[in-house]
Protein backbone atom coordinates (compact mmCIF):
# COMPACT_ATOMS: atom_id res chain seq x y z
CA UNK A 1 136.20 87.59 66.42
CA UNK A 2 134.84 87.95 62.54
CA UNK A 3 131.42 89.37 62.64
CA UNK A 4 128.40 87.01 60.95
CA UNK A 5 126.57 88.64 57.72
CA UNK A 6 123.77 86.98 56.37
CA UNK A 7 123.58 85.65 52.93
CA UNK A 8 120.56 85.98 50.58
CA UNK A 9 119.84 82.73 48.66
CA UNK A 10 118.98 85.49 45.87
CA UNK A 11 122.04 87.95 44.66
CA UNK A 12 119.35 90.34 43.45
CA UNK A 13 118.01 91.01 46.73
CA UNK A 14 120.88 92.48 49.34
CA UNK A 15 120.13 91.08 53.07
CA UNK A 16 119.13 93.96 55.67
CA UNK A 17 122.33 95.99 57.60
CA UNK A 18 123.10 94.34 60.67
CA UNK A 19 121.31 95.86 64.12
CA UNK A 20 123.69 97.08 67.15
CA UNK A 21 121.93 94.31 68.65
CA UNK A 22 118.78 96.51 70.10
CA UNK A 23 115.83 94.60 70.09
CA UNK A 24 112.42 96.31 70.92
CA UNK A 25 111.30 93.33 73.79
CA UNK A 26 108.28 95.46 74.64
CA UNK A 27 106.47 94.46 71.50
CA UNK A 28 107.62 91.11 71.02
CA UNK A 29 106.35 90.10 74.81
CA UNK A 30 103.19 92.18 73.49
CA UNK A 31 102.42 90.26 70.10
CA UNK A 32 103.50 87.00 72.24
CA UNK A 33 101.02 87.40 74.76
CA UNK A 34 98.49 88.57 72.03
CA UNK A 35 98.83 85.01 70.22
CA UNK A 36 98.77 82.98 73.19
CA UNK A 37 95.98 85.12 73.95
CA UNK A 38 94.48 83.84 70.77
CA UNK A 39 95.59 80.59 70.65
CA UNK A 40 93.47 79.52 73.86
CA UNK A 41 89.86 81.39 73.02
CA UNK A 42 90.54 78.93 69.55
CA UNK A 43 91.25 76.08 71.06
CA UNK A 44 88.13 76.78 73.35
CA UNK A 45 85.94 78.06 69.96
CA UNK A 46 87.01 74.78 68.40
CA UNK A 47 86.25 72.02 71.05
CA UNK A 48 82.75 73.87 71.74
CA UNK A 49 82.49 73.66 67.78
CA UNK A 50 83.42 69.99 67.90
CA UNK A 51 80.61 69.29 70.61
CA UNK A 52 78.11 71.07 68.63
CA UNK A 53 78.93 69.17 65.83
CA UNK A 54 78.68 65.71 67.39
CA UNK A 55 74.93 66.41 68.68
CA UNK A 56 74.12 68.30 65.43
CA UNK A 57 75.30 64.85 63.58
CA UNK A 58 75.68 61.65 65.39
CA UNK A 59 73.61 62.53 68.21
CA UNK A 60 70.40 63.87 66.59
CA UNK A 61 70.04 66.67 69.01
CA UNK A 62 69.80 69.91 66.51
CA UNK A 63 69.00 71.86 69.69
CA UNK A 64 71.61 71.08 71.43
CA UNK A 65 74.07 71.15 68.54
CA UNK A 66 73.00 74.69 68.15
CA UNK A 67 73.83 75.84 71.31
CA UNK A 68 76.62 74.43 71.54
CA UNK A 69 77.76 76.51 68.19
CA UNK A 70 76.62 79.58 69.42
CA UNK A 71 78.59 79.37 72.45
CA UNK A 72 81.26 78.53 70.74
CA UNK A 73 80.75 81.54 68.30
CA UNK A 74 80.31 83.67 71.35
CA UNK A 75 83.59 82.58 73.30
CA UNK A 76 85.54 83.26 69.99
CA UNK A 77 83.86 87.11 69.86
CA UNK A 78 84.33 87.21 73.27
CA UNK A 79 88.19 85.98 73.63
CA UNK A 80 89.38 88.60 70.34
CA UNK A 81 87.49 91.76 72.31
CA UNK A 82 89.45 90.63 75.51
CA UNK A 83 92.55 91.79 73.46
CA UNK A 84 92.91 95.19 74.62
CA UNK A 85 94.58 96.27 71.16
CA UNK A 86 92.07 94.72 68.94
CA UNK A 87 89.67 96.64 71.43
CA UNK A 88 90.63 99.92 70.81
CA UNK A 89 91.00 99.16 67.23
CA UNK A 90 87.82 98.31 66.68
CA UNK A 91 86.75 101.39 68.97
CA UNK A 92 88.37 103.86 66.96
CA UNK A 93 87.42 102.39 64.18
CA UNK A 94 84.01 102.96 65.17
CA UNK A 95 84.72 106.49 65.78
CA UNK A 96 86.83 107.63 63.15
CA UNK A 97 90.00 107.59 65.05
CA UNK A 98 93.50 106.37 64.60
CA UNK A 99 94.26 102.67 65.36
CA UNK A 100 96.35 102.16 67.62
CA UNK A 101 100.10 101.00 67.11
């Protein structure tokens, strides 16, 4: 069986050397999780954001609006520091540390 190569669209730049077919599945599951992770506290920063919006605007309720914004501002602080990498980045960046790989 003839092995595959991959072709750059550019002869200037060679394509990278073929793996043995080791793939590090530890930090792909990791960033994975990390952007699901992500994805959700966005989707709930944005549809709080949305809400706040509609009273801010069409509903003449500034108060409410405004709560509704800070919550939303508050779920999105509070879904990134859930991520226990970002966590100890920002932690040791506080510190002086290393961050963490």
């Amino acid at each position: 069986m003839s092995e595959i190569r991959p072709v750059s669209p550019d002869p200037a730049i060679q394509p990278p050397p073929l793996s043995g077919g080791q793939m590090d599945y530890p930090a792909h599951i990791q960033t994975y999780n990390g952007f699901m992770n992500l994805l959700k506290w966005f989707s709930i920063h944005m549809a709080l954001l949305l809400v706040g919006l509609y009273f801010m605007i069409i509903a003449n309720g500034p108060w409410t609006g405004g709560f509704f914004i800070l919550v939303a501002i508050a779920a999105l602080v509070f879904g990134l520091m859930r991520n226990p990498n970002l966590n100890q980045d920002v932690q040791s960046a506080a510190t002086g540390g290393p961050p963490s790989e």
